[in-house]
Protein backbone atom coordinates (compact mmCIF):
# COMPACT_ATOMS: atom_id res chain seq x y z
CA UNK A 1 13.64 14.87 -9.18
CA UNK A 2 10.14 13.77 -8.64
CA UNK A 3 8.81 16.12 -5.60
CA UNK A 4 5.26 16.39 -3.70
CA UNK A 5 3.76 19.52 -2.35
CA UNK A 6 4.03 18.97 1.26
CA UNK A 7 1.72 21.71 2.05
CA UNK A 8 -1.40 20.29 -0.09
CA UNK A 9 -1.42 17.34 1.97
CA UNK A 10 -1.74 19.07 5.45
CA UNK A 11 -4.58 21.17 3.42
CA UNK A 12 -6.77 17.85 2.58
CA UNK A 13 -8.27 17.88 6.70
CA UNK A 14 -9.69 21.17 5.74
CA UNK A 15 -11.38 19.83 2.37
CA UNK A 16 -14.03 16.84 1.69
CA UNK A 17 -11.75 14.10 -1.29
CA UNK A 18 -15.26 13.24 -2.51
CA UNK A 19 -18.27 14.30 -4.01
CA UNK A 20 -20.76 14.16 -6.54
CA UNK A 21 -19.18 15.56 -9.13
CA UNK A 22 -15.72 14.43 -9.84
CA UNK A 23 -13.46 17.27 -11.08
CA UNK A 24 -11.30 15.00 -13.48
CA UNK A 25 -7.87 14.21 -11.13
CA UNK A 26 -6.27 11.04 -11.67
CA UNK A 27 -3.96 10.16 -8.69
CA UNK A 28 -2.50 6.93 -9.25
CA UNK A 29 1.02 6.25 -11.63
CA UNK A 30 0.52 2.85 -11.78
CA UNK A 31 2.66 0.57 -13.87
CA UNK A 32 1.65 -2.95 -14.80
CA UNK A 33 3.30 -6.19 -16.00
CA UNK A 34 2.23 -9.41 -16.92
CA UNK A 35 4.06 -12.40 -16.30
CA UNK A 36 3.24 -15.13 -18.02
CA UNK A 37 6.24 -17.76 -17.46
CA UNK A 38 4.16 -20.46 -16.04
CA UNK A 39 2.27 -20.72 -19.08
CA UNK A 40 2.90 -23.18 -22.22
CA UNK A 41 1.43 -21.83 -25.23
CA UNK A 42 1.08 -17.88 -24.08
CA UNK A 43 -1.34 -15.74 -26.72
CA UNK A 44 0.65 -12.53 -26.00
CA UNK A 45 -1.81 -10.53 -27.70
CA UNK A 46 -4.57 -11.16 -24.84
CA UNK A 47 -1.86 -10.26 -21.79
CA UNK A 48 -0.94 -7.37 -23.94
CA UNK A 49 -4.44 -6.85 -23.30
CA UNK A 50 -5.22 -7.31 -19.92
CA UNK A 51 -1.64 -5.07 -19.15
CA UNK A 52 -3.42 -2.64 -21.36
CA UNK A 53 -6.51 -2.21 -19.46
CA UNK A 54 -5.44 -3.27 -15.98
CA UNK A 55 -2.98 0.24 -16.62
CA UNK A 56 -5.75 2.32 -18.28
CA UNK A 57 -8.59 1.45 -15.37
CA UNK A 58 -5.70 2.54 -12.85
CA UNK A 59 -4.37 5.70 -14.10
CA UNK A 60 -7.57 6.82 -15.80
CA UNK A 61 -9.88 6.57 -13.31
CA UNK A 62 -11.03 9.22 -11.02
CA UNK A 63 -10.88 8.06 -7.38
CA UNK A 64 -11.67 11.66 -6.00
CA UNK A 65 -12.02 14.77 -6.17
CA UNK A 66 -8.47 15.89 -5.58
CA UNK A 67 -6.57 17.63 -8.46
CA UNK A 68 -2.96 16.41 -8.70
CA UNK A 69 0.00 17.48 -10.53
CA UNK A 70 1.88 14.47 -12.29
CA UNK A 71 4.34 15.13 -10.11
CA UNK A 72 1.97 14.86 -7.02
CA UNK A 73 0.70 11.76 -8.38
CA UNK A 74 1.37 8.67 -6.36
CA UNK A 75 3.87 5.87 -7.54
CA UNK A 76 2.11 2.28 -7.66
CA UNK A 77 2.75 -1.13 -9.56
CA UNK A 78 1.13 -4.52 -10.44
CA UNK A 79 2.45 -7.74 -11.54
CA UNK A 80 0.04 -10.18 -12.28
CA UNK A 81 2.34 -13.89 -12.28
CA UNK A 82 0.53 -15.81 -14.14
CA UNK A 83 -0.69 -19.70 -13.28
CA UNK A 84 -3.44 -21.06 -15.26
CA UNK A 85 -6.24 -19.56 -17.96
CA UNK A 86 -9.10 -21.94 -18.47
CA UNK A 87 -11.09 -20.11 -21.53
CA UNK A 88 -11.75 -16.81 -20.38
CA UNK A 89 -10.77 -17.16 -16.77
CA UNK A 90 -7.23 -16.75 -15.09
CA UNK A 91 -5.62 -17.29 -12.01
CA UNK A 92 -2.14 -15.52 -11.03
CA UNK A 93 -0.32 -14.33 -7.71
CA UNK A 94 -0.70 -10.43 -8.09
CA UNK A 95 1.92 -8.68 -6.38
CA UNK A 96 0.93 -4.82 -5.93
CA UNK A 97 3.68 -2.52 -4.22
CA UNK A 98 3.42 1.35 -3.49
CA UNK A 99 5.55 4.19 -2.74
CA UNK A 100 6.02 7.75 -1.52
CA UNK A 101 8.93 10.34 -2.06
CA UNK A 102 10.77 11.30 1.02
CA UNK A 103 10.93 15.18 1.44
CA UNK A 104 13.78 17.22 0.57
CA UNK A 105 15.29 14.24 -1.55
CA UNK A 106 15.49 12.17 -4.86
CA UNK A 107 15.14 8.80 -2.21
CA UNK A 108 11.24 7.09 -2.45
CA UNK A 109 10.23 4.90 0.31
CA UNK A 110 7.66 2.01 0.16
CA UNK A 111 4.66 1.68 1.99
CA UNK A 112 2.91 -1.35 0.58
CA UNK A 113 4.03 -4.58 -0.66
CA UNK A 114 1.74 -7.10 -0.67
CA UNK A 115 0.85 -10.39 -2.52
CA UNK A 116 -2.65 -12.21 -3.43
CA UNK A 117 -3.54 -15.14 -5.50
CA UNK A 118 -6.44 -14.01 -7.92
CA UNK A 119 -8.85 -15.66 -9.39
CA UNK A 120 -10.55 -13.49 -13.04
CA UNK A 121 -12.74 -13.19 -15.97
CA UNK A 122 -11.33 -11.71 -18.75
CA UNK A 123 -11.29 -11.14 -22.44
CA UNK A 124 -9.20 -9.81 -25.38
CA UNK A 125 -9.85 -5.78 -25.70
CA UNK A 126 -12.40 -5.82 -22.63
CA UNK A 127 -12.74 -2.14 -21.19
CA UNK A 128 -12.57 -2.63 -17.51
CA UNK A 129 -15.60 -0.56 -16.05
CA UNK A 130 -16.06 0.09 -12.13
CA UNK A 131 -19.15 0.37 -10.59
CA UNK A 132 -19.19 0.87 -7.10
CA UNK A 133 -22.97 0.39 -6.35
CA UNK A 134 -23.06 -3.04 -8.37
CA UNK A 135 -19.75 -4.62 -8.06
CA UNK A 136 -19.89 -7.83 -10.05
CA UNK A 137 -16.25 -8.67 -11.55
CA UNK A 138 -13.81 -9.28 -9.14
CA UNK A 139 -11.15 -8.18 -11.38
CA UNK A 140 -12.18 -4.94 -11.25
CA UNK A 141 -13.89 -5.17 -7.71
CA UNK A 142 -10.13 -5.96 -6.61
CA UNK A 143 -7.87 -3.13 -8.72
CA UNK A 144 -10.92 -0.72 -6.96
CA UNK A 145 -10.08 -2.05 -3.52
CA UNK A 146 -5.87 -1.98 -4.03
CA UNK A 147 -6.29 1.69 -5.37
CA UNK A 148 -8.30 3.08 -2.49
CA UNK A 149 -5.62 1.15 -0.02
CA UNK A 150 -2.86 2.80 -1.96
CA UNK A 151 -4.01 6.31 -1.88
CA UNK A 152 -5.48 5.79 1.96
CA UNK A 153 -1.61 4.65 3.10
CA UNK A 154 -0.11 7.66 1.22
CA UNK A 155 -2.51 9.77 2.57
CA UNK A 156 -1.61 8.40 6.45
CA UNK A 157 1.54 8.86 5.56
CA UNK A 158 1.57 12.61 4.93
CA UNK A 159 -1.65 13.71 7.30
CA UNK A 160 -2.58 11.90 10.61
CA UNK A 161 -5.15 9.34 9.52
CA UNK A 162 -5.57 11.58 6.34
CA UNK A 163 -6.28 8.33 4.73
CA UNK A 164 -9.60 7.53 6.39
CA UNK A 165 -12.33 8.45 3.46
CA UNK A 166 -10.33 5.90 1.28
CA UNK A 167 -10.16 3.18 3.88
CA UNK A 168 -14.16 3.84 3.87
CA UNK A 169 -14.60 3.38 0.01
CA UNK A 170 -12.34 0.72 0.43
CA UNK A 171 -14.76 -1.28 3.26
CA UNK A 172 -17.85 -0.66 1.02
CA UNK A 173 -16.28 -2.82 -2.01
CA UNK A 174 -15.66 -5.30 0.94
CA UNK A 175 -18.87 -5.04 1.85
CA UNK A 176 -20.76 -5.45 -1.31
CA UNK A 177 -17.95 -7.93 -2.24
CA UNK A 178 -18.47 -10.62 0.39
CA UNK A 179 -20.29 -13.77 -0.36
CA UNK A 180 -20.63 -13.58 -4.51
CA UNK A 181 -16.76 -12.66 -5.27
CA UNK A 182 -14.57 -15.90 -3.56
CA UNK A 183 -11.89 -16.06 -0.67
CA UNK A 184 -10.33 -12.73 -1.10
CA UNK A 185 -13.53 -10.92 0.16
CA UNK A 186 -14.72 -13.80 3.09
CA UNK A 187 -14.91 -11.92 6.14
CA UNK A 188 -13.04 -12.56 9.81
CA UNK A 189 -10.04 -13.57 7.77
CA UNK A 190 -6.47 -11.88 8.74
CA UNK A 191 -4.69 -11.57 5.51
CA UNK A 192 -7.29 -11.31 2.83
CA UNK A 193 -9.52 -7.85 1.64
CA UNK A 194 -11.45 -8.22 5.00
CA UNK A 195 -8.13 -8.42 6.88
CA UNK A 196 -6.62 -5.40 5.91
CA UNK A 197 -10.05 -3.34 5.54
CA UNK A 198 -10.89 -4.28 8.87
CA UNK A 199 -6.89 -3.23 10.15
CA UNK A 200 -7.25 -0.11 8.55
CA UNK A 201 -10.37 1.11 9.82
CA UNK A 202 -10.67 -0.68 13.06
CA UNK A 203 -10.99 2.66 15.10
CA UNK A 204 -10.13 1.21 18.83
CA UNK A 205 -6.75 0.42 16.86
CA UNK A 206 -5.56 3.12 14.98
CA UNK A 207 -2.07 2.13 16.37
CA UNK A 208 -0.21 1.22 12.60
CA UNK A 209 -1.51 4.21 10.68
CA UNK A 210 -0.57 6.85 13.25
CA UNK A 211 2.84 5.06 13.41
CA UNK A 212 3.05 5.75 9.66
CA UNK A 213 2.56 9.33 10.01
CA UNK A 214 5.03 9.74 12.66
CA UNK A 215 7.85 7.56 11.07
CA UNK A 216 7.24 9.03 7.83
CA UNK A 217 6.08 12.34 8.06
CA UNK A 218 7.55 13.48 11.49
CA UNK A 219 10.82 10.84 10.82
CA UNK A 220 11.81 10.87 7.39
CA UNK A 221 10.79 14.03 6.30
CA UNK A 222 12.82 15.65 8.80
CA UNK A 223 15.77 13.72 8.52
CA UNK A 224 16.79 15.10 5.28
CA UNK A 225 17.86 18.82 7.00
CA UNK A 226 18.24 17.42 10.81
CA UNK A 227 19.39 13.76 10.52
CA UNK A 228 19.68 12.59 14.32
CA UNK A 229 16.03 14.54 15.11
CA UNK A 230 14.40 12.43 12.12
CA UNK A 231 15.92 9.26 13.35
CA UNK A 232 15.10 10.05 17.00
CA UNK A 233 11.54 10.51 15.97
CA UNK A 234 11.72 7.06 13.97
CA UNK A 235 12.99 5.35 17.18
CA UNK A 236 10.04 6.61 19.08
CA UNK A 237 7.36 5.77 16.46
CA UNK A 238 8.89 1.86 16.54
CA UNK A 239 7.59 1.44 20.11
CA UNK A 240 4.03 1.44 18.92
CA UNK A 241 5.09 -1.51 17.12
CA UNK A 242 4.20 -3.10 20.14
CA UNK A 243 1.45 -2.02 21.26
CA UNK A 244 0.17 -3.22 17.71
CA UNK A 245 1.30 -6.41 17.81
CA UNK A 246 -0.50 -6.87 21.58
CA UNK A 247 -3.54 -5.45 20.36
CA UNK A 248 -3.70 -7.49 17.11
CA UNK A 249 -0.41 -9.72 16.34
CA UNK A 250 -1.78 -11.29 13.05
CA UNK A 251 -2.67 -7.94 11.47
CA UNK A 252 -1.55 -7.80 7.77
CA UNK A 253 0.23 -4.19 8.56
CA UNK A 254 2.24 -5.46 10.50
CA UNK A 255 3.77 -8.15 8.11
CA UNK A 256 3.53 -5.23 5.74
CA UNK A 257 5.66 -2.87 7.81
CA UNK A 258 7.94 -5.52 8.08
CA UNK A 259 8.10 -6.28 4.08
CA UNK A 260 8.66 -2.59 3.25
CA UNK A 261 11.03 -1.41 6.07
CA UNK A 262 13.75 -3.77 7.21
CA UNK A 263 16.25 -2.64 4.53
CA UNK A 264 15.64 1.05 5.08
CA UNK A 265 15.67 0.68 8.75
CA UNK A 266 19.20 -0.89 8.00
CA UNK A 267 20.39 2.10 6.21
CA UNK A 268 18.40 4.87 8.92
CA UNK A 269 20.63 3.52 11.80
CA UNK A 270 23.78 2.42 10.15
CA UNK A 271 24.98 5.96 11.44
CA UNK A 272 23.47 5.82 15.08
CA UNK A 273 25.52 5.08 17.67
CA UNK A 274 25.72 1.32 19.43
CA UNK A 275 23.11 1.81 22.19
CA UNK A 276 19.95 3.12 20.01
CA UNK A 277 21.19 0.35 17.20
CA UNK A 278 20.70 -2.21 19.87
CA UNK A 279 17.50 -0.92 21.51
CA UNK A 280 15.88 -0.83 17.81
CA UNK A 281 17.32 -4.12 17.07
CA UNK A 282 15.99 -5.53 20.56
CA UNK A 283 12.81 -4.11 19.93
CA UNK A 284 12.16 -5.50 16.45
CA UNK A 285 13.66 -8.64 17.42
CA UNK A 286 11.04 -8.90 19.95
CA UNK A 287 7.97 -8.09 17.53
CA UNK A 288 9.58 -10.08 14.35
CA UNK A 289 11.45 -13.13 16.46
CA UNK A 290 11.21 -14.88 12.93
CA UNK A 291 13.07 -11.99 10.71
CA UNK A 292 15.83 -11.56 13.80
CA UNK A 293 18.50 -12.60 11.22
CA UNK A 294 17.47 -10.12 8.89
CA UNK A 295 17.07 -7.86 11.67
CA UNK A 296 21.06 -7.79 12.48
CA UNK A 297 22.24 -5.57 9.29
CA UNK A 298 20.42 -2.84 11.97
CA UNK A 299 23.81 -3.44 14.30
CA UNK A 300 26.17 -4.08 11.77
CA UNK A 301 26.25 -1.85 8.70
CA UNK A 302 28.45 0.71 9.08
């Protein structure tokens, strides 16, 4: 059973993630896959390649200065669905999805799941190389960005707004990014790079990120030795769905929460009684009026 050290996260407030010198950690267990169904005449041996790298610039490189057991190391994957190659350059949805083992218990639980269209340069054996002061390859520019947004979510998740110094790495690419690296990086766009950057590091609305420390790490982590207390602490952290929806209603982490919650939230309250299955059902319903089908398993499963 995979298990993280609950205690080294609350230690990271009291310690700086990054420095000069990196001391050699690699956080991310990222698994990649290449799709390439879309595609007549596929040279396997160059999406071999690009799987190749796209998983050795992910798990190899050193995001921080944080040293973490494999078994502190944080679950991630890519699939890169493949459209069109013109020479050397590609275009594919990329689908990137994250998660984070609840405490006390073999069960994971997601925290990102989230899909792009991308648009790369790429050849057969290239090394991908990051370079944070001269970001030039938006291949690269983009895995960099995904990574920091991965570990900054965990990070939430476990510490209140632990995740901040990643969201900050995270905003430079943006910045540097914008204007020489296409769509993805345009600013005052909702869903793109700039979107979530500026969602996770707006700091008049930290509303989303302290909702995932208090459904996660004050609701889930509880509920494995004091069910109803964990689930009483989920219903309260749902209100502040809300207030983030008021404050910002086209904010990608909202859509996220959404994407990576409804089925567990199905499962948390299939043992609560009728009234606080209604009042979370009612209160989704009101934030997510589209998903309010989906939304019903929350009264129904037994």
């Amino acid at each position: 059973m995979k298990q993280r050290n609950l205690i080294f996260f609350w230690a990271l407030a009291l310690i700086s993630v990054f420095g000069t010198d990196r001391l050699g950690a690699q956080e991310l267990n990222c698994k990649v896959q290449i799709n390439t169904e879309k595609i007549s005449g596929t040279d396997k041996a160059v999406y071999e390649s690009l799987r190749n790298s796209v998983q050795e610039f992910m798990n190899a490189q050193q995001w921080s200065n944080l040293q973490l057991k494999n078994s502190e190391k944080i679950d991630c994957s890519m699939l890169f669905i493949m459209k069109s190659r013109n020479g050397d350059s590609y275009t594919c949805d990329l689908q990137i999805q994250s998660s984070r083992p609840v405490y006390g218990s073999t069960y994971t639980t997601s925290l990102l799941n989230m899909r792009e269209e991308l648009t790369f340069d790429f050849q057969e054996n290239q090394t991908l190389i990051y370079n944070e002061t001269s970001i030039d390859n938006n291949l690269t520019a983009t895995l960099a960005f995904w990574s920091y947004v991965i570990l900054g979510m965990d990070f939430d998740s476990f510490s209140k707004l632990g995740g901040t110094p990643f969201f900050q790495k995270a905003q430079e690419i943006t910045a540097i990014a914008q204007g020489s690296l296409g769509d993805n990086w345009k600013a005052q766009e909702d869903k793109n790079h700039w979107g979530w950057i500026s969602a996770l590091t707006d700091e008049n609305q930290p509303t989303m990120r302290t909702l995932s420390y208090n459904y996660h790490r004050l609701g889930l982590d509880v509920m494995y030795e004091k069910v109803n207390e964990g689930r009483t602490q989920i219903t309260t952290a749902l209100a502040a769905l809300k207030v983030a929806k008021q404050a910002k209603p086209h904010s990608p982490l909202l859509s996220n929460f959404m994407d990576t919650k409804t089925d567990e939230l199905i499962n948390i309250y299939s043992k609560a009684d009728f009234q606080e299955k209604q009042t979370v059902f009612d209160l989704l319903s009101d934030v997510y009026p589209a998903s309010t089908d989906r939304l019903q398993g929350i009264k129904t499963k037994k």
